[in-house]
C-alpha atoms as a PDB file:
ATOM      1  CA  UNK A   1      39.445 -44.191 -27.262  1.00  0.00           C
ATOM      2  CA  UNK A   2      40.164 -47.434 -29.348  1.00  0.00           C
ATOM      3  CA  UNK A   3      42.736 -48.052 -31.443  1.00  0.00           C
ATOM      4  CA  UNK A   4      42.684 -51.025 -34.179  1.00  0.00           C
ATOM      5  CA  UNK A   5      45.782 -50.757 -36.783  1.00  0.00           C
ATOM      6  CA  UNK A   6      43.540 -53.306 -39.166  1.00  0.00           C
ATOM      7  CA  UNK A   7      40.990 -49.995 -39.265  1.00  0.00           C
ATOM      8  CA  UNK A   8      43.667 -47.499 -39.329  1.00  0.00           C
ATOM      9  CA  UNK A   9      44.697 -49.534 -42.535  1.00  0.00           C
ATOM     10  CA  UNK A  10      41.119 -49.778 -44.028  1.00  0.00           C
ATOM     11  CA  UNK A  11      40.318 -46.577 -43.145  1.00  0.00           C
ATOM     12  CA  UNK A  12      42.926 -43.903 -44.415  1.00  0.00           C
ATOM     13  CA  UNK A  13      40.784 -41.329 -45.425  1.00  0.00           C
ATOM     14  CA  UNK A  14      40.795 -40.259 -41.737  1.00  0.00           C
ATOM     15  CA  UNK A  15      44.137 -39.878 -41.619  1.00  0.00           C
ATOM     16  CA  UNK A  16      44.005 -37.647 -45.034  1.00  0.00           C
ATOM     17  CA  UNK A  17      41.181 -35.048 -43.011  1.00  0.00           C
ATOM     18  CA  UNK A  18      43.781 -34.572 -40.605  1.00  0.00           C
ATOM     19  CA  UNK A  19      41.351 -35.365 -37.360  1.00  0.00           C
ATOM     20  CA  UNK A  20      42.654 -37.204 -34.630  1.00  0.00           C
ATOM     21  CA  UNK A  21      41.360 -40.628 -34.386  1.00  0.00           C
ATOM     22  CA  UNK A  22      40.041 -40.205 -31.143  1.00  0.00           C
ATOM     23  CA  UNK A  23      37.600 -36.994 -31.928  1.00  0.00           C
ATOM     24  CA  UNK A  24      36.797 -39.254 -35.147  1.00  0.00           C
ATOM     25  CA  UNK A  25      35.353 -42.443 -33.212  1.00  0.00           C
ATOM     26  CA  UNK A  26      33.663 -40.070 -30.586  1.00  0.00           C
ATOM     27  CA  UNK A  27      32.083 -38.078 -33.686  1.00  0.00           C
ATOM     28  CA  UNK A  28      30.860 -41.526 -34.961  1.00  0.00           C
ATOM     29  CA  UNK A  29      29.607 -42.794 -31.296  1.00  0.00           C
ATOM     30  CA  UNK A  30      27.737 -39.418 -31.332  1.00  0.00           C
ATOM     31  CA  UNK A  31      26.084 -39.942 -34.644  1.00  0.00           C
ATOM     32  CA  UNK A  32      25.140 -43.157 -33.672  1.00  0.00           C
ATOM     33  CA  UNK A  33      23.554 -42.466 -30.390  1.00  0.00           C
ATOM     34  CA  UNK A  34      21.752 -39.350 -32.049  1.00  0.00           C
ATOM     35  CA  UNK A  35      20.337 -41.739 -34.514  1.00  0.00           C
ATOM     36  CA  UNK A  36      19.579 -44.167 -31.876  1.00  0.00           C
ATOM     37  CA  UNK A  37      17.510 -41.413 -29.676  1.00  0.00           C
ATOM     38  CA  UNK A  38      15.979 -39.992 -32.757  1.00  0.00           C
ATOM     39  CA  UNK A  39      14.459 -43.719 -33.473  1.00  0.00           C
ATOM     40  CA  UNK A  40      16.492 -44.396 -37.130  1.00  0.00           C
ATOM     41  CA  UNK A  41      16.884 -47.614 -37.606  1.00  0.00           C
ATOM     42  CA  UNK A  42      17.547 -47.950 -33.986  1.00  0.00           C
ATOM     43  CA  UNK A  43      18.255 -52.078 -34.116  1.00  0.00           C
ATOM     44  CA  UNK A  44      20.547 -51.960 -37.149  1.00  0.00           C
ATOM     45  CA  UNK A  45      22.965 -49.219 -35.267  1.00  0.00           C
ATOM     46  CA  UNK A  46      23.137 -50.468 -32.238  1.00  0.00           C
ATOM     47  CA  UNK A  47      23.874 -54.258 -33.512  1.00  0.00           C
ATOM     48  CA  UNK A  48      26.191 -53.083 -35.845  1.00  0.00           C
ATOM     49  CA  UNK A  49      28.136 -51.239 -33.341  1.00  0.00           C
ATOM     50  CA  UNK A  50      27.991 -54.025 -30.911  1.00  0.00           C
ATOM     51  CA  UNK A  51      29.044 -56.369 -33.339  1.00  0.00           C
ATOM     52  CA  UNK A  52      31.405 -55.149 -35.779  1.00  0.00           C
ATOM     53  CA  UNK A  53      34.481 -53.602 -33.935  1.00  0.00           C
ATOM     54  CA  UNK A  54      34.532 -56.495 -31.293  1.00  0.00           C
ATOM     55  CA  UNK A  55      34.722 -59.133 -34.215  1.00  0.00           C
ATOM     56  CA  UNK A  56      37.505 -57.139 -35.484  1.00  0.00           C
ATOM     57  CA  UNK A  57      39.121 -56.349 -31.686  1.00  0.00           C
ATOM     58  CA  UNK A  58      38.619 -60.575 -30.674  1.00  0.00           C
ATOM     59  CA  UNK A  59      39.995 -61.851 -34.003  1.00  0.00           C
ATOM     60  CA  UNK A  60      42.900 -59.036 -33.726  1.00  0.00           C
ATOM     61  CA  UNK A  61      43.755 -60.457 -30.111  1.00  0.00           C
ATOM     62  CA  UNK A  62      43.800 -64.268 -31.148  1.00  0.00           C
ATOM     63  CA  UNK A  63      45.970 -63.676 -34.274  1.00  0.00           C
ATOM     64  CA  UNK A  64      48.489 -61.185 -32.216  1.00  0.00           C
ATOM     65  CA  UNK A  65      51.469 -62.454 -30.235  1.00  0.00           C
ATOM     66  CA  UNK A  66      50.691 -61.601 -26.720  1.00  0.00           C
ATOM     67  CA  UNK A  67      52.000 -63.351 -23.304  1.00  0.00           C
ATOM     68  CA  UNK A  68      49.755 -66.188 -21.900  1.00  0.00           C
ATOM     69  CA  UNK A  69      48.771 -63.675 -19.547  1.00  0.00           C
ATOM     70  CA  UNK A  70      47.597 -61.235 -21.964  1.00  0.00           C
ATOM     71  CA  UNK A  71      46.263 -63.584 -24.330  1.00  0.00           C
ATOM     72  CA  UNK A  72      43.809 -65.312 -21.388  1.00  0.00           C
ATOM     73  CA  UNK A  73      42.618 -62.070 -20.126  1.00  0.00           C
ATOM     74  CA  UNK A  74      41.855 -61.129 -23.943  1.00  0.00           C
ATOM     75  CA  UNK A  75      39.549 -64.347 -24.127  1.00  0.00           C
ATOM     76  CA  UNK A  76      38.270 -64.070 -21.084  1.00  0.00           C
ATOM     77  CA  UNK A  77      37.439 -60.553 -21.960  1.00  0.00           C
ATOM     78  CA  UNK A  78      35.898 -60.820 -25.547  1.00  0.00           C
ATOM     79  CA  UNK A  79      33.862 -64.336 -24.646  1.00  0.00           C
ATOM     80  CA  UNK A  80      32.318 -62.046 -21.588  1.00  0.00           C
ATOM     81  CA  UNK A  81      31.865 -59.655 -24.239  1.00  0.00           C
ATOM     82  CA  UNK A  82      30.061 -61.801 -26.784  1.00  0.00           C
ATOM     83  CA  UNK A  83      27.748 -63.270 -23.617  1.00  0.00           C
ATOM     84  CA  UNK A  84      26.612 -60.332 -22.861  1.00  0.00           C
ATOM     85  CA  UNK A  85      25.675 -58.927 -25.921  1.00  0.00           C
ATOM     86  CA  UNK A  86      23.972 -62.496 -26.669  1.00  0.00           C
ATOM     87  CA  UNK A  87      21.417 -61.851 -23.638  1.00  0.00           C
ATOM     88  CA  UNK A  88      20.518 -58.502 -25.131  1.00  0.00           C
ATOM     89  CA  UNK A  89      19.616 -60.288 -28.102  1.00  0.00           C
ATOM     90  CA  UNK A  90      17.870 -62.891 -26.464  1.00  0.00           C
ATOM     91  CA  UNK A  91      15.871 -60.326 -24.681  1.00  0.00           C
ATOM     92  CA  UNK A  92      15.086 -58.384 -27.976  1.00  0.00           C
ATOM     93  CA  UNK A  93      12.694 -61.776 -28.435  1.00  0.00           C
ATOM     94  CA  UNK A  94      10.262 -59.817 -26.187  1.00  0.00           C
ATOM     95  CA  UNK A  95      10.965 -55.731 -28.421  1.00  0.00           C
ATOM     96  CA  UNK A  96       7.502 -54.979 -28.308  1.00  0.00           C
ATOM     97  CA  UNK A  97       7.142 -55.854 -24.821  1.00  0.00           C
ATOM     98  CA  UNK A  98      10.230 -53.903 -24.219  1.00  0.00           C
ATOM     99  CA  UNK A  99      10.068 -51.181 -25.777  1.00  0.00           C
ATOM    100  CA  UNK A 100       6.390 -50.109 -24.160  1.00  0.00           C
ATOM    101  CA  UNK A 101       7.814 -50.318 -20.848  1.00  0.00           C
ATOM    102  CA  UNK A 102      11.516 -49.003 -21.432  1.00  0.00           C
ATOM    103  CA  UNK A 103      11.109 -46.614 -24.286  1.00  0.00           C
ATOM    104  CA  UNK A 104      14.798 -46.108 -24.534  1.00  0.00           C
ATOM    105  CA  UNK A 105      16.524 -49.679 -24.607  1.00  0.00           C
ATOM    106  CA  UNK A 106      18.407 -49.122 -27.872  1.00  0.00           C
ATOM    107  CA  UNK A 107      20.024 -46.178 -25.995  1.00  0.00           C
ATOM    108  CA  UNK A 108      20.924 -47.700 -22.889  1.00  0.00           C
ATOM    109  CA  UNK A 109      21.742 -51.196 -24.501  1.00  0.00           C
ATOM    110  CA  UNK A 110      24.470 -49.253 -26.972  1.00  0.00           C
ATOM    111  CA  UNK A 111      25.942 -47.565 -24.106  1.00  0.00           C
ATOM    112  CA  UNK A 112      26.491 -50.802 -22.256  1.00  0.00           C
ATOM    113  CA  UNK A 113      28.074 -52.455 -25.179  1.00  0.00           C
ATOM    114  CA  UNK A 114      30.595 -49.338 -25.703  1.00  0.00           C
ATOM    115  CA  UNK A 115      31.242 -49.492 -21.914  1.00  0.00           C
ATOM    116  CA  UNK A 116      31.211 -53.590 -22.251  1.00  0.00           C
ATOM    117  CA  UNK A 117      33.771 -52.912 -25.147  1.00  0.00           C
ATOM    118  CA  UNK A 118      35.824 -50.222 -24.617  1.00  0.00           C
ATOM    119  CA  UNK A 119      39.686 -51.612 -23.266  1.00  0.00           C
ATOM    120  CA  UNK A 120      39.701 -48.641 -20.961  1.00  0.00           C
ATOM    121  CA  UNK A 121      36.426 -49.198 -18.981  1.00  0.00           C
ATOM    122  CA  UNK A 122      37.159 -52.971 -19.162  1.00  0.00           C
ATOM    123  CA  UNK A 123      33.339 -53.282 -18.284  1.00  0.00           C
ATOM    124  CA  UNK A 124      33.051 -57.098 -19.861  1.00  0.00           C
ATOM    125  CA  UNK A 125      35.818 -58.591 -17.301  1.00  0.00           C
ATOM    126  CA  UNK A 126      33.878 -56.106 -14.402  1.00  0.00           C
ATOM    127  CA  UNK A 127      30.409 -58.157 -15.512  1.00  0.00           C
ATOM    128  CA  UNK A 128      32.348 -61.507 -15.430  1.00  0.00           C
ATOM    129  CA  UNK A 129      33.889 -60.781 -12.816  1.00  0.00           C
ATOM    130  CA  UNK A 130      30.905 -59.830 -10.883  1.00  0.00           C
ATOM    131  CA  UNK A 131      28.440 -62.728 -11.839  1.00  0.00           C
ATOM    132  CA  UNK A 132      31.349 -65.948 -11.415  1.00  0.00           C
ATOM    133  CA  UNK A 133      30.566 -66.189  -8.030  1.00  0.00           C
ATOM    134  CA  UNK A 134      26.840 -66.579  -8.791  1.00  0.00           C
ATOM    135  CA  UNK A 135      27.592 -69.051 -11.750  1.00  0.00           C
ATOM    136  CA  UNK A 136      29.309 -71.759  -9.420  1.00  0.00           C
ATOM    137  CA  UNK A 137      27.483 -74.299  -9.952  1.00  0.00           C
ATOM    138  CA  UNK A 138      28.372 -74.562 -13.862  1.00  0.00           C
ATOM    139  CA  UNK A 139      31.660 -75.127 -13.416  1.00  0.00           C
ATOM    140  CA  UNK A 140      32.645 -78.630 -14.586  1.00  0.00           C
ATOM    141  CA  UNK A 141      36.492 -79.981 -13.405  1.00  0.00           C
ATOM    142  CA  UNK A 142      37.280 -81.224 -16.499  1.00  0.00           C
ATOM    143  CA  UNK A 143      37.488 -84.715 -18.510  1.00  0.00           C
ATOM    144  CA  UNK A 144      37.503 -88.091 -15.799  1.00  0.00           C
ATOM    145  CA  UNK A 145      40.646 -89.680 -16.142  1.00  0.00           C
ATOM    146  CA  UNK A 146      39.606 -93.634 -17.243  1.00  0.00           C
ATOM    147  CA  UNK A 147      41.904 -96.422 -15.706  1.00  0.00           C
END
């Protein structure tokens, strides 16, 4: 699962209950998609999931020392990221809509975040990497060189 040593830090008290950190964050990924199936609150959850731990993961990448390497596929990773979770939110413009045709969106829009999120999956870079070729024709070389 993830690891983030700024949460470790923060959050202690896990470390007191003696649980490994990995059933904890699936025990709180169950919660939440309990709560999200049950209806509670269903838009507060699921942004607060999607946002919260990547703000924390994408400033923890650009403040850590990493190779050029790393460091480009981090931002290249986290802006894909932040995209897609931006056209989810665009499309919540239309919830009513929505939500009367796909009665579970909050579900399946949390799982794609996690899976967007999650370092293991890499499922951002897999959706960047999958729509470049389509998105062409917004590339732009760069600043004209004046004479």
């Amino acid at each position: 699962m993830f690891f983030c040593p700024i949460l470790t830090k923060r959050f202690s008290f896990i470390e007191k209950m003696k649980v490994p950190k990995e059933r904890f964050t699936l025990g709180a990924l169950v919660v939440a998609i309990v709560v999200v199936f049950l209806g509670i609150s269903m838009p507060l959850v699921v942004n607060v999931v999607g946002f919260g731990p990547p703000s924390v993961f994408a400033l923890q990448s650009h403040f850590a020392s990493n190779s050029a390497q790393e460091a480009a596929y981090l931002r290249k990773n986290w802006m894909s990221y932040f995209i897609l979770s931006s056209i989810f939110n665009v499309l919540e413009t239309y919830r009513a809509t929505l939500l009367g045709v796909f009665k579970y969106y909050y579900a399946f829009k949390l799982a794609i975040l996690v899976w967007a999120m999650s370092p293991q999956w890499r499922g951002a870079a897999f959706v960047f990497d999958y729509a470049r070729p389509h998105l062409k024709f917004l590339h732009v070389d760069g600043p004209k060189k004046v004479n």
